[in-house]
C-alpha atoms as a PDB file:
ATOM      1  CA  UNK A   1      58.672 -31.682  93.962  1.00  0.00           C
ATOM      2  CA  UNK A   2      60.946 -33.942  92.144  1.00  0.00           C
ATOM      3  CA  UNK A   3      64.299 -32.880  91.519  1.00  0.00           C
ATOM      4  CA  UNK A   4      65.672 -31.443  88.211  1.00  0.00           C
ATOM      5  CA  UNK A   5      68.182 -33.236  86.195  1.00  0.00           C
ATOM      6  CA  UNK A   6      70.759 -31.444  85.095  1.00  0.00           C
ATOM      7  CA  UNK A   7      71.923 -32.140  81.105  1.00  0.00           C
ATOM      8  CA  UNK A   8      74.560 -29.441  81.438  1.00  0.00           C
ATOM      9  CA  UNK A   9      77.393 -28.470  83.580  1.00  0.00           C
ATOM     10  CA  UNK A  10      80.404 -26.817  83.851  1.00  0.00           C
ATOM     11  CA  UNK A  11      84.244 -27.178  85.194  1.00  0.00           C
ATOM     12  CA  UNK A  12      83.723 -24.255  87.377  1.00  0.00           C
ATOM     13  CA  UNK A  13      82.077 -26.014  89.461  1.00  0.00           C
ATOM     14  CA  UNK A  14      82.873 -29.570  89.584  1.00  0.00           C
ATOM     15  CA  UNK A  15      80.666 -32.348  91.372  1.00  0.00           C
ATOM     16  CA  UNK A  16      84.308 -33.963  92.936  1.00  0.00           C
ATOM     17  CA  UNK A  17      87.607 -32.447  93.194  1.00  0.00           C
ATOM     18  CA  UNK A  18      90.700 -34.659  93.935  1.00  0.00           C
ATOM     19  CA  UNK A  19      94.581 -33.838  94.893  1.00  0.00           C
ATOM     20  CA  UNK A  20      96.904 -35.907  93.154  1.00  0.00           C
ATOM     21  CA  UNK A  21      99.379 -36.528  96.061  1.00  0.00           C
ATOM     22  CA  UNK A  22     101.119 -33.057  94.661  1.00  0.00           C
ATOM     23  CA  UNK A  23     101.110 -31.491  91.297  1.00  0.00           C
ATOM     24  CA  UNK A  24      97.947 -31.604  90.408  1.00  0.00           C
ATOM     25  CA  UNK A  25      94.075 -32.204  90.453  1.00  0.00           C
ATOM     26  CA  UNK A  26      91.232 -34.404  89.147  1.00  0.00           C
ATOM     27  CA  UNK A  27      88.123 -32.254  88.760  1.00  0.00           C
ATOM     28  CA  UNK A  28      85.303 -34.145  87.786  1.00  0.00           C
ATOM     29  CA  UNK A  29      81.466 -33.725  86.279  1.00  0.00           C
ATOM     30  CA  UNK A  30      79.247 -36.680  87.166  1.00  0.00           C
ATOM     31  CA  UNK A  31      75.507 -37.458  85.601  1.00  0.00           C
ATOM     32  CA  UNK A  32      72.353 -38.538  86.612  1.00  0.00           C
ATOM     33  CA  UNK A  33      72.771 -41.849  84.827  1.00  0.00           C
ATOM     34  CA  UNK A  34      76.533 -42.824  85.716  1.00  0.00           C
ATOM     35  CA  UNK A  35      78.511 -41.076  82.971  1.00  0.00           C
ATOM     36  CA  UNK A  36      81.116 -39.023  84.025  1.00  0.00           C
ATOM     37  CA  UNK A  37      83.467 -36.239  82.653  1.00  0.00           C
ATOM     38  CA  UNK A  38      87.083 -35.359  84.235  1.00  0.00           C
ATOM     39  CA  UNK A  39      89.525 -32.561  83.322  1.00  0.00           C
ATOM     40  CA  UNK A  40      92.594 -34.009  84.769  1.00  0.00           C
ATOM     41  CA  UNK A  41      95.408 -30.700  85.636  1.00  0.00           C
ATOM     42  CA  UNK A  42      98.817 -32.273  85.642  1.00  0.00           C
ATOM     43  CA  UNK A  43     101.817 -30.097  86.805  1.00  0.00           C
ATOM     44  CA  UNK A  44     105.601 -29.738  85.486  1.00  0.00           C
ATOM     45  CA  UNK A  45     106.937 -32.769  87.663  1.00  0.00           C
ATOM     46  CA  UNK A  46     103.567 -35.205  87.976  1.00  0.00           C
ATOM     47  CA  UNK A  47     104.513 -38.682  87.008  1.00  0.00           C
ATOM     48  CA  UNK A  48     101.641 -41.135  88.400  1.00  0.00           C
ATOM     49  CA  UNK A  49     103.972 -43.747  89.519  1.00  0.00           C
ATOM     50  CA  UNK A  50     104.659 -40.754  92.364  1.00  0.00           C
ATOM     51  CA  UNK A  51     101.396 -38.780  92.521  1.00  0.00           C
ATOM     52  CA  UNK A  52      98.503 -41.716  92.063  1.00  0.00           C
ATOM     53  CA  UNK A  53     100.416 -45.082  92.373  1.00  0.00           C
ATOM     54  CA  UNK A  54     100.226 -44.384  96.376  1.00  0.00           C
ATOM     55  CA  UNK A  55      96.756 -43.539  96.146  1.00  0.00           C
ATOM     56  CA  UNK A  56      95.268 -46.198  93.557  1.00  0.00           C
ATOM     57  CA  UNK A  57      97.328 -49.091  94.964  1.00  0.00           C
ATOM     58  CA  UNK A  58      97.953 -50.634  91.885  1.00  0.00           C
ATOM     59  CA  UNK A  59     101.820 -51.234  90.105  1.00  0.00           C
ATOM     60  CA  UNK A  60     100.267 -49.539  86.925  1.00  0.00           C
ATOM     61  CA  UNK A  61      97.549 -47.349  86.118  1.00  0.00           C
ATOM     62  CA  UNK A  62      94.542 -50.350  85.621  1.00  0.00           C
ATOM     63  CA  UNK A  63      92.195 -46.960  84.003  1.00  0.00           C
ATOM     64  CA  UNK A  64      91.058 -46.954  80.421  1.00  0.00           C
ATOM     65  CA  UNK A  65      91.455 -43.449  79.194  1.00  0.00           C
ATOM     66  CA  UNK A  66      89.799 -41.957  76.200  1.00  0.00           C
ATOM     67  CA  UNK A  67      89.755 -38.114  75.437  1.00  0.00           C
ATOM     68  CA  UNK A  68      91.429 -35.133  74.138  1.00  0.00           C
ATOM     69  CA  UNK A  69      94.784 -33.129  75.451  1.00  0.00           C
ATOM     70  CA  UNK A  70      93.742 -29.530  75.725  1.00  0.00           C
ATOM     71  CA  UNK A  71      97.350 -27.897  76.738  1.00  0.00           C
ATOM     72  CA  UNK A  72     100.700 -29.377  77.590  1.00  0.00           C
ATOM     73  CA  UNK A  73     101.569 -33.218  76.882  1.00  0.00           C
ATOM     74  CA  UNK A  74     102.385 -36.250  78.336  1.00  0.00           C
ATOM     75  CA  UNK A  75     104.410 -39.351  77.568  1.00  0.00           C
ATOM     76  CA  UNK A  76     102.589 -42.906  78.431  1.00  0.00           C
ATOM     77  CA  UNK A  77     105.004 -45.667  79.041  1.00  0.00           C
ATOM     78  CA  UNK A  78     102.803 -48.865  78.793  1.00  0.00           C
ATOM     79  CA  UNK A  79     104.196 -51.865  80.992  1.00  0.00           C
ATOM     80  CA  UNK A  80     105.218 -53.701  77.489  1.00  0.00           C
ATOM     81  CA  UNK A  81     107.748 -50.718  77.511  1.00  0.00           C
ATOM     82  CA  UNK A  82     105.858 -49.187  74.385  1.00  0.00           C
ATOM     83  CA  UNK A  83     106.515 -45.598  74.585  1.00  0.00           C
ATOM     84  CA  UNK A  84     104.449 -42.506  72.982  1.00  0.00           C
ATOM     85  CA  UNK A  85     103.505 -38.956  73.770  1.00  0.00           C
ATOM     86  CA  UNK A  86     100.558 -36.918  73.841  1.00  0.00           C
ATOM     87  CA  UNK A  87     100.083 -33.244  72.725  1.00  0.00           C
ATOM     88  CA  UNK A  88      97.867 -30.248  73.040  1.00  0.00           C
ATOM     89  CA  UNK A  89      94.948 -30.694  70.091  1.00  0.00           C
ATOM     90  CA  UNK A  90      94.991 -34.450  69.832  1.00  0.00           C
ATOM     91  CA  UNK A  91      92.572 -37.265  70.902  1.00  0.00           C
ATOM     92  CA  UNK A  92      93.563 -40.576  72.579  1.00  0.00           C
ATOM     93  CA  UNK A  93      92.801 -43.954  73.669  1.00  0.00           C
ATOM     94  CA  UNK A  94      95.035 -45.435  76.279  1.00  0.00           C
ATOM     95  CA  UNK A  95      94.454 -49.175  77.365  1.00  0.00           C
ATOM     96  CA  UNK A  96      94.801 -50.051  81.443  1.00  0.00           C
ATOM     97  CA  UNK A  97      98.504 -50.955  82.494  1.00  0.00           C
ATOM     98  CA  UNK A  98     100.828 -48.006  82.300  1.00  0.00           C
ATOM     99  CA  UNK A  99     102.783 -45.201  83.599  1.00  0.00           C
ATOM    100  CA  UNK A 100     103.208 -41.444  82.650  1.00  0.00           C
ATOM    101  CA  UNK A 101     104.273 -38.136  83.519  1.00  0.00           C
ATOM    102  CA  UNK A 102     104.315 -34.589  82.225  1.00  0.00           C
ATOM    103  CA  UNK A 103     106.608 -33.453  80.209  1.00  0.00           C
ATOM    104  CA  UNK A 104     108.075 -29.607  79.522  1.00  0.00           C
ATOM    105  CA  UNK A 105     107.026 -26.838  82.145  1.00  0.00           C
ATOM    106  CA  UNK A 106     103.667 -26.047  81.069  1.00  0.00           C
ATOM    107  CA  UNK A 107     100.536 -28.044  82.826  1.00  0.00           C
ATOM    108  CA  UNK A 108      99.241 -31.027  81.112  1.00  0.00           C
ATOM    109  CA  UNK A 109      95.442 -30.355  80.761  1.00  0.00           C
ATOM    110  CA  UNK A 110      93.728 -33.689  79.726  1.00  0.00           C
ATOM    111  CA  UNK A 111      89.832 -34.358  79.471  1.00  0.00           C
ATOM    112  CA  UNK A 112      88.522 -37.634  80.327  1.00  0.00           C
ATOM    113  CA  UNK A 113      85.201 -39.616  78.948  1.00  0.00           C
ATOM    114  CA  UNK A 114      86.307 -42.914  80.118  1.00  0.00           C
ATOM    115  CA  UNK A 115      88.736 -43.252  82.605  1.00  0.00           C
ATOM    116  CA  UNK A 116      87.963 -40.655  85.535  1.00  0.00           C
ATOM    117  CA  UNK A 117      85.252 -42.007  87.622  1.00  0.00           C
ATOM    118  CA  UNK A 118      87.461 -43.900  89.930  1.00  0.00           C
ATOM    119  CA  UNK A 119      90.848 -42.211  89.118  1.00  0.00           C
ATOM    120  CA  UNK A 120      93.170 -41.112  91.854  1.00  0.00           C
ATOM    121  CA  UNK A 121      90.836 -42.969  94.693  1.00  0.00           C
ATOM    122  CA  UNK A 122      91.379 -45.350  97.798  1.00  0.00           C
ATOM    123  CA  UNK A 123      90.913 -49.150  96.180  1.00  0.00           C
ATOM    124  CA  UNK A 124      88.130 -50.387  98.422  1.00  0.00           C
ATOM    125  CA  UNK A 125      89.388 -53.101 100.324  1.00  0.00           C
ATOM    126  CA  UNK A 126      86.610 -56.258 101.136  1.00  0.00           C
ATOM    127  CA  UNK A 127      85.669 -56.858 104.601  1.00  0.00           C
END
């Protein structure tokens, strides 16, 4: 019998959960045809140049984000030093090369359509 695809799914129960090196979590939903959907839960006191940057590898965060701030906010610091913040009920669009942390003491909820399917992971190194 050939296996059912599922169309729908829920953050309950994610397909992939991943620790930011402290304050917070990656919880991800992944497809049957490569799309994936992540609800990122940032703590009071994540910045990714501490929580990711040893993870990823990179200087700056090389992920194109796009999707919508469900509670908290964040302030993006792109590596031209262009500053701006993101709240609880908007959408955005973040291009690869920056930092950011959370800001206030309430958890930065964030979902992810774009950016999430190799967030807060090993590079993989060639052989």
């Amino acid at each position: 019998m050939e296996k059912t695809k599922s169309f729908h799914k829920k953050f309950e129960t994610p397909d992939e959960v991943r620790q930011f090196r402290g304050k917070g979590r990656l919880e991800l939903l992944s497809f049957d045809d490569g799309t994936a959907i992540g609800r990122g839960i940032f703590e009071p006191g994540w910045k990714w140049s501490n929580d990711v940057k040893p993870i990823a590898e990179t200087d700056s965060c090389e992920a194109s984000h796009t999707g919508y701030c469900l509670s908290g906010s964040m302030v993006i610091r792109m590596n031209n030093g262009e500053e701006f913040t993101i709240r609880a009920g908007e959408a955005f669009k973040i291009p690869p090369g920056h930092d950011a942390w959370v800001v206030g003491s309430e958890n930065c909820e964030l979902l992810d359509v774009t950016g999430y399917v190799n967030y807060a992971k090993p590079l993989e190194k060639a052989a």
